[in-house]
Every structure is written in structure tokens, then in C-alpha cells.
N, C-alpha and C. Protein backbone atom coordinates (compact mmCIF):
# COMPACT_ATOMS: atom_id res chain seq x y z
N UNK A 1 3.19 7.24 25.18
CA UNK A 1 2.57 6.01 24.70
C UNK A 1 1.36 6.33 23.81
N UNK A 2 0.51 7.10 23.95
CA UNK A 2 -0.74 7.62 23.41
C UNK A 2 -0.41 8.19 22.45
N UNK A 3 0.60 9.27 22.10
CA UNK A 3 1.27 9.71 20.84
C UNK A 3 1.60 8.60 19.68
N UNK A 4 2.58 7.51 20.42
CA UNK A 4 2.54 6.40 19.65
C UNK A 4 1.90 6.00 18.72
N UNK A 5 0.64 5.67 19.51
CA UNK A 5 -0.35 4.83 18.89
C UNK A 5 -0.84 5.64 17.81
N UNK A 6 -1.09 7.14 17.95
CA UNK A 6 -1.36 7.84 16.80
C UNK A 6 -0.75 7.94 15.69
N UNK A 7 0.61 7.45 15.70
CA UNK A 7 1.31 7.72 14.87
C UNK A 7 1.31 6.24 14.05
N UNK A 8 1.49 4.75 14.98
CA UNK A 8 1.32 4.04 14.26
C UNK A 8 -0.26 3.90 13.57
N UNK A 9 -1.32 4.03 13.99
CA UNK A 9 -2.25 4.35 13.69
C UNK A 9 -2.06 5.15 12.15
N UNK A 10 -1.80 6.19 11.87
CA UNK A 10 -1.51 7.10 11.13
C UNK A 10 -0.85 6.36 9.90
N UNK A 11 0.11 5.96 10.09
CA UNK A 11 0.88 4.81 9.21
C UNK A 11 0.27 3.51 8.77
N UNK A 12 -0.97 3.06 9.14
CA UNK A 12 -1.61 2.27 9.04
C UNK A 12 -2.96 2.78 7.67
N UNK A 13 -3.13 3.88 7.98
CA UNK A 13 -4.30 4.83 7.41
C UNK A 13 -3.99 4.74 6.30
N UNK A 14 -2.80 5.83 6.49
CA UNK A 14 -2.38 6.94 5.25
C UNK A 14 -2.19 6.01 3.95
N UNK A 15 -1.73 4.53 3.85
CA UNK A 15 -1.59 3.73 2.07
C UNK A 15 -3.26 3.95 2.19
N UNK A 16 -3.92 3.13 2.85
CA UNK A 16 -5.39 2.93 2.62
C UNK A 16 -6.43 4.19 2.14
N UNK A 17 -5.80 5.36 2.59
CA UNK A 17 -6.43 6.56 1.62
C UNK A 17 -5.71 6.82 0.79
N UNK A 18 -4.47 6.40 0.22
CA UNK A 18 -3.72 6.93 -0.98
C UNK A 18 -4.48 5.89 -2.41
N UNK A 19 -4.30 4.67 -1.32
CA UNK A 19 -5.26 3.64 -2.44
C UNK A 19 -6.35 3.77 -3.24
N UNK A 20 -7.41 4.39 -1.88
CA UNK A 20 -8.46 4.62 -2.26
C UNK A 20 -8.75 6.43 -3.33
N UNK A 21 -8.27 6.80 -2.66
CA UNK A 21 -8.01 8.01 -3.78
C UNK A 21 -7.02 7.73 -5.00
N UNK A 22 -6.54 7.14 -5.23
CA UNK A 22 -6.01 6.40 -6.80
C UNK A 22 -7.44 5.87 -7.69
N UNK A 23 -7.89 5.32 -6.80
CA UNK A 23 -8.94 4.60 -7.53
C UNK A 23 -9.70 5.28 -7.66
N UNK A 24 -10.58 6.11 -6.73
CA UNK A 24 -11.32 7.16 -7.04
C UNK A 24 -11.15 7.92 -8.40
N UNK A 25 -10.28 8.26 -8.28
CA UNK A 25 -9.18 9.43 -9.10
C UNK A 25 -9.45 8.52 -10.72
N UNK A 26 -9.24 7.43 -10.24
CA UNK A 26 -9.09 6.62 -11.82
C UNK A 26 -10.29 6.55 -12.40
N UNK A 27 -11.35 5.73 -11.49
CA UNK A 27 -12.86 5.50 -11.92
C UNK A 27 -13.91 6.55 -12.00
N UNK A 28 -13.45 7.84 -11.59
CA UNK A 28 -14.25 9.06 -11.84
C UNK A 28 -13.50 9.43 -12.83
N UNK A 29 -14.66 11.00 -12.95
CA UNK A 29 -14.44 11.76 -14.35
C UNK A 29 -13.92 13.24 -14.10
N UNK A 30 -13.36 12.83 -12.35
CA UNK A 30 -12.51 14.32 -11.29
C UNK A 30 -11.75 14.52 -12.49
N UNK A 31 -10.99 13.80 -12.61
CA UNK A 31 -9.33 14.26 -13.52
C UNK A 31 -9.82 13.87 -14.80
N UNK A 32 -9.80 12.79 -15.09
CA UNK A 32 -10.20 11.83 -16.64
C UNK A 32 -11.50 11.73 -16.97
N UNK A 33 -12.22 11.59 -18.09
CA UNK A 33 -12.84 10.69 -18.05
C UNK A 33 -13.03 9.56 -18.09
N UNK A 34 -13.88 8.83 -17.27
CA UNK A 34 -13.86 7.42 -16.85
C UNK A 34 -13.68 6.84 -18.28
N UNK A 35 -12.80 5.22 -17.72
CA UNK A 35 -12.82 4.74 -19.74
C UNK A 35 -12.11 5.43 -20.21
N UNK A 36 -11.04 6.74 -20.34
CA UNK A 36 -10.41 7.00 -21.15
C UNK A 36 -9.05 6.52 -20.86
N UNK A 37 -8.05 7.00 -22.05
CA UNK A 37 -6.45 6.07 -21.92
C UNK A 37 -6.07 6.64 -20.98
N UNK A 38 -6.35 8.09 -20.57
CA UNK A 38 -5.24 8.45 -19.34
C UNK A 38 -5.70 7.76 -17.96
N UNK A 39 -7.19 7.79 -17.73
CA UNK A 39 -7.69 6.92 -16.79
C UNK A 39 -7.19 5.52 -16.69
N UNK A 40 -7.13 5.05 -17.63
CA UNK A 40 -6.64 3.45 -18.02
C UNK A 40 -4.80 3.65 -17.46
N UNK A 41 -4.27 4.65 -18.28
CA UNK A 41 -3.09 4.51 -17.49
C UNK A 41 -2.87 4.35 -15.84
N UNK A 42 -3.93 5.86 -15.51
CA UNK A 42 -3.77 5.67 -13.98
C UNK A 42 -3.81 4.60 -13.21
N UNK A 43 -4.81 3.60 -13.97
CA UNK A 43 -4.74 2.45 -13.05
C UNK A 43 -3.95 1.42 -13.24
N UNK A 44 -3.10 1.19 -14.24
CA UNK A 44 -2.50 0.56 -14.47
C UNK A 44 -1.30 0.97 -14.11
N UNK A 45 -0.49 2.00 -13.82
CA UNK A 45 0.30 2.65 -12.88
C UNK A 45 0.42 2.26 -11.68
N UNK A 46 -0.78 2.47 -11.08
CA UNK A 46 -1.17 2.67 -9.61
C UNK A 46 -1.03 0.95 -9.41
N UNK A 47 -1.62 -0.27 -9.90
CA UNK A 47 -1.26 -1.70 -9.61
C UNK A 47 0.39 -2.15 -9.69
N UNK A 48 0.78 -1.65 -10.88
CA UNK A 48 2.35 -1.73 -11.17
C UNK A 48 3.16 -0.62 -10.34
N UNK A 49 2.88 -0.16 -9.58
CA UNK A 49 4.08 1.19 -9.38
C UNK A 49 3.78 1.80 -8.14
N UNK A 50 2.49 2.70 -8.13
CA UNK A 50 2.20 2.84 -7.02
C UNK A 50 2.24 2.18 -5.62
N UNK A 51 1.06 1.26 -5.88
CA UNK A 51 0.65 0.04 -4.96
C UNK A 51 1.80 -0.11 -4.47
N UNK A 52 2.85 -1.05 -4.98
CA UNK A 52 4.27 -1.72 -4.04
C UNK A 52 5.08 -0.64 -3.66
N UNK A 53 4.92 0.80 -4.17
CA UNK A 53 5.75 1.56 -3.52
C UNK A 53 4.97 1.34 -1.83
N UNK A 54 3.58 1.87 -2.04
CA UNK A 54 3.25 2.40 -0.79
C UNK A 54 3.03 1.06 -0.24
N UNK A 55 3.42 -0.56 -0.45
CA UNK A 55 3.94 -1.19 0.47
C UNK A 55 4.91 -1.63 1.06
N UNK A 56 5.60 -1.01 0.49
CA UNK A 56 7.24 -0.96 0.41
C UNK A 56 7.59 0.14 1.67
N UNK A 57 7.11 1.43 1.34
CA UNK A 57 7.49 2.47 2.39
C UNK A 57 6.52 1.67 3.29
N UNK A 58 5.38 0.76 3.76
CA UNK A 58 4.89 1.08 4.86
C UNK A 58 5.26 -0.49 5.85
N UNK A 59 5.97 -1.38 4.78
CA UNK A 59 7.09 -2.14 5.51
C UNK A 59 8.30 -1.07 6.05
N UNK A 60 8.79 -0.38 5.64
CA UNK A 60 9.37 0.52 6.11
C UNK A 60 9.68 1.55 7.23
N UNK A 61 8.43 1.67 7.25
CA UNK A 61 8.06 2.73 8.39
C UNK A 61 7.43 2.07 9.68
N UNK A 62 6.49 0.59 9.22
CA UNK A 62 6.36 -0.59 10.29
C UNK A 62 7.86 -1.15 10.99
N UNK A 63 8.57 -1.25 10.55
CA UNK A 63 9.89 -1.35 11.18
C UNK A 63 10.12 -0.50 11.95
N UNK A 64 10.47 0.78 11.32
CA UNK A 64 10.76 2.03 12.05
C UNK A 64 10.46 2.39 13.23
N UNK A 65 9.02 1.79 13.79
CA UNK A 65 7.84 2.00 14.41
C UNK A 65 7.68 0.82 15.07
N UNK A 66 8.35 -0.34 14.99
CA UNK A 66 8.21 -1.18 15.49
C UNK A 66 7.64 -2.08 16.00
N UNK A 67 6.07 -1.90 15.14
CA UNK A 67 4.40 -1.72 14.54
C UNK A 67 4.67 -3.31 14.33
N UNK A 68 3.13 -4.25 14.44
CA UNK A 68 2.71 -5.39 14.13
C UNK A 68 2.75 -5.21 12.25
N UNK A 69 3.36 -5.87 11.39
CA UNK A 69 3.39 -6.03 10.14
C UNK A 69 2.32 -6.65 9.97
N UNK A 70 1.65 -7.70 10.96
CA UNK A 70 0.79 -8.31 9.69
C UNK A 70 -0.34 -7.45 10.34
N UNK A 71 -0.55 -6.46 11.15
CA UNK A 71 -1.55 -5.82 11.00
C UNK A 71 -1.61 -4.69 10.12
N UNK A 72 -1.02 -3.90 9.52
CA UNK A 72 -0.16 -3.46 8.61
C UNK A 72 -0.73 -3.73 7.35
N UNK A 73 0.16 -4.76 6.93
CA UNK A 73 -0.20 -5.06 5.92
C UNK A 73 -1.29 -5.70 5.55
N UNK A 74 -1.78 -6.63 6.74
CA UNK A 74 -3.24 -6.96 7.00
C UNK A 74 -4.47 -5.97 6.29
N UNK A 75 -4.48 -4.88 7.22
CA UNK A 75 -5.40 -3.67 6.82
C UNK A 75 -4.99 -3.02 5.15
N UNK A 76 -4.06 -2.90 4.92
CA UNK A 76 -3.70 -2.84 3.51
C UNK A 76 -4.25 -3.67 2.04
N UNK A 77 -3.86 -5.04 2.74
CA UNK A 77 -4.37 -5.93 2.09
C UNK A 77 -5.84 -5.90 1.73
N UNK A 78 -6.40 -5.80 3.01
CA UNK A 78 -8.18 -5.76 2.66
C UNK A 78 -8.58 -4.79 2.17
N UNK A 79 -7.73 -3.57 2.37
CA UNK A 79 -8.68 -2.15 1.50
C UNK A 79 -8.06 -2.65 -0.04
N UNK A 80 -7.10 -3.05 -0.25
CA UNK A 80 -6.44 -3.79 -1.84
C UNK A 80 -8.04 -4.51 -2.59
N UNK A 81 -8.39 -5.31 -1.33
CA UNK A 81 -9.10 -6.75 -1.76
C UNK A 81 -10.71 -5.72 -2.30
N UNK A 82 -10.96 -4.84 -1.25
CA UNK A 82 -12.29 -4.07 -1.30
C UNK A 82 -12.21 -3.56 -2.93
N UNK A 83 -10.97 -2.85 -3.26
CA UNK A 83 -10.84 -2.13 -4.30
C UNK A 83 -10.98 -3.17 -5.50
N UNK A 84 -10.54 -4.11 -5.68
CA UNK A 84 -10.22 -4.93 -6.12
C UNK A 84 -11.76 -5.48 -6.74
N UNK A 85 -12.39 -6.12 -5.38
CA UNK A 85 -13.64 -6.88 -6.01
C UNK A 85 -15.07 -5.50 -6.48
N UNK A 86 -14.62 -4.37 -6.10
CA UNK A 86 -15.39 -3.17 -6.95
C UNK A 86 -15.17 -2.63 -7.50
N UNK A 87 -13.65 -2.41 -8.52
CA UNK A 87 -13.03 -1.75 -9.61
C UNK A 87 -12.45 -2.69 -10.33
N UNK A 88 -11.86 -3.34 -10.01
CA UNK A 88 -11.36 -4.32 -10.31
C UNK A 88 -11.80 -5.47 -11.11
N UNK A 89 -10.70 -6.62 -11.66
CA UNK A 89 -11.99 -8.13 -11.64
C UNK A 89 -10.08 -9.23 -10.59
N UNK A 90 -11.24 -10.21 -10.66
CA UNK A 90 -10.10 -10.92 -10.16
C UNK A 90 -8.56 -11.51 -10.49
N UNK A 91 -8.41 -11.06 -11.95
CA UNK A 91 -7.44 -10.90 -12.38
C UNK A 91 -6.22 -9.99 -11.09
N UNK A 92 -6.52 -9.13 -10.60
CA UNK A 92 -6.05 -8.43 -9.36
C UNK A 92 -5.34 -9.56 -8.70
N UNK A 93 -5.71 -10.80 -7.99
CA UNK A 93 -5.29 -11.22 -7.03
C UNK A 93 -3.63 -12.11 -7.17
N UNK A 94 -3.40 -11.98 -8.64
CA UNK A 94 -1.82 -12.09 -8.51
C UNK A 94 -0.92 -10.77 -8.27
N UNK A 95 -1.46 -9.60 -7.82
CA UNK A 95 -0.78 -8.81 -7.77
C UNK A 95 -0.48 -8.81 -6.44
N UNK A 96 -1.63 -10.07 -5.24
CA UNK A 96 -1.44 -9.62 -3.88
C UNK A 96 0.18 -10.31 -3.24
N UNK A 97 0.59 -11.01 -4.12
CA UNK A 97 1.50 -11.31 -4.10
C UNK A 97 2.70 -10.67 -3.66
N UNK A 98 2.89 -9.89 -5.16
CA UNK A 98 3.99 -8.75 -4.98
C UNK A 98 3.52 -7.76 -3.74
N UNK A 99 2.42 -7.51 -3.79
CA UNK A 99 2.07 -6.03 -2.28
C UNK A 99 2.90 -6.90 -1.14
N UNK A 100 2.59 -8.27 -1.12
CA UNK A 100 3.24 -8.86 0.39
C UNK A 100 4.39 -8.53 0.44
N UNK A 101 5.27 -8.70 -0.63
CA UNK A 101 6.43 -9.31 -0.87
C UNK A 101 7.01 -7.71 -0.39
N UNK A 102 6.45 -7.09 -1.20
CA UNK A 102 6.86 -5.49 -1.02
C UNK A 102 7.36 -4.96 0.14
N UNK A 103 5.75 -5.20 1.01
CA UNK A 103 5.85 -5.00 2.20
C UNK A 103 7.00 -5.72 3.34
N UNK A 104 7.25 -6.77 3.33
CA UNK A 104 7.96 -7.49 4.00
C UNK A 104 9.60 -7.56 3.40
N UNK A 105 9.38 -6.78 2.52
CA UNK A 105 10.95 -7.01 2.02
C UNK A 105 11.53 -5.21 2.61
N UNK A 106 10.86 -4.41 2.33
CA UNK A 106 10.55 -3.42 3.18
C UNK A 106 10.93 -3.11 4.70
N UNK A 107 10.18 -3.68 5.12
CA UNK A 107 10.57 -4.65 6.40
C UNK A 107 11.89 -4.97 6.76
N UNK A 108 11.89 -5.77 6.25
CA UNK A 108 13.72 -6.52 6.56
C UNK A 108 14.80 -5.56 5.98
N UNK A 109 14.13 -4.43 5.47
CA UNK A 109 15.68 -4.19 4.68
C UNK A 109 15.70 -3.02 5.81
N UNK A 110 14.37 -2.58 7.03
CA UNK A 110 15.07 -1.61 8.01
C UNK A 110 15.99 -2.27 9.24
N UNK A 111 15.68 -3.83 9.64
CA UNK A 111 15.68 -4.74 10.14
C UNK A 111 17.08 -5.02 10.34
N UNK A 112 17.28 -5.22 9.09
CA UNK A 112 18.93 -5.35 8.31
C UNK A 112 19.89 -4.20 8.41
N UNK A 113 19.65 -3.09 8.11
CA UNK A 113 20.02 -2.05 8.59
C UNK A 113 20.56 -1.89 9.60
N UNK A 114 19.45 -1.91 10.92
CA UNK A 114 19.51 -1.93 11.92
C UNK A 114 21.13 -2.68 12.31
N UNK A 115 20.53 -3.99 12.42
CA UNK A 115 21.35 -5.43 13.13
C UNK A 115 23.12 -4.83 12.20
N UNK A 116 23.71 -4.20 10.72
CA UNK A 116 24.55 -3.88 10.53
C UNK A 116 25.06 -2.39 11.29
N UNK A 117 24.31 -1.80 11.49
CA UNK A 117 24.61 -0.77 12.29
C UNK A 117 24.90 -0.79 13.38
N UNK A 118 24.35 -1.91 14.29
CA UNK A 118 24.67 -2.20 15.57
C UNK A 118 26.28 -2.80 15.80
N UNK A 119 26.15 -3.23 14.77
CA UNK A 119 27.77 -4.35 14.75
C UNK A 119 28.60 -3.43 14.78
């Protein structure tokens, strides 16, 4: 049981530091310099591409795991929202859209799986 929790735990973490190291990565001058096109790409990548992957796998792996989704995506959401209102502008918040959608479609498609496999 205690293993568990580490693991869902773990799965809960791991988008929220991939996030935050995207952004890092983007708004520093580690890789790019800040303001430049490749920086500009990164982040514009990371909203279009990145982002819904890693809510996509973590509907995914919340299934798997058999993990509370909206805590999940809950905690996801708010490190999104953090990033968002300090890198960001609010233009961001139609993207929270698709992260849900991601996530929960994610979700159902292990769900689905499942319930055909059983049959």
C-alpha cells in the first residue's frame, strides 16, 4: 500500500516538473537566449505539443493506477495556471481546455481498453 502511494504520488509530480522545466528552459538563457526564435519556438511547442502529450500520458497512467483524475489533473492544472500567470499572459487560458480534454480522453481510452478486453 505505501509503495502505491509513491508511485501514484510520483505520477502526479513528474508532468509538474517536466512543465516547469520547459518553461524554465524557455525563459532562461540555459539553452537560448531569452527572446530569441528558438526560445519562442520552445514555448510555443511546449503549449501546442508538449503540454497535452504530458496530459494525455498522465490520463493514462491515472487509469493504470487507478489514481483520483481530478486530483491529477487538478495539481497539473494549477502548476499550468502558476506558469501561466508568470510566463505567460492570459491568452493561455484557452489552452486549459484542451490539457482537460487531453487528460480525460487519456483516461477513457485505458478505461475502454480495459472493459474490451474483459469481454
Amino acid at each position: 500500500m505505501h509503495k502505491r502511494r509513491i508511485v501514484v504520488g510520483i505520477h502526479i509530480i513528474v508532468p509538474v516538473l517536466i512543465m516547469f522545466t520547459l518553461v524554465i528552459l524557455s525563459f532562461s538563457n540555459i539553452v537560448y537566449d531569452a527572446g530569441s526564435l528558438n526560445s519562442m519556438n520552445l514555448i510555443i511547442e511546449s503549449l501546442i505539443l508538449y503540454y497535452p502529450i504530458l496530459f494525455f500520458v498522465q490520463g493514462l497512467v491515472c487509469a493504470l493506477l487507478k489514481a483520483n483524475i481530478l486530483l491529477s489533473l487538478g495539481i497539473s492544472l494549477a502548476a499550468y495556471m502558476v506558469i501561466m500567470f508568470m510566463w505567460l499572459n492570459s491568452s493561455g487560458l484557452i489552452y486549459i481546455l484542451v490539457y482537460v480534454l487531453m487528460g480525460f480522453l487519456g483516461y477513457s481510452l485505458v478505461l475502454l481498453v480495459k472493459k474490451v478486453m474483459k469481454q
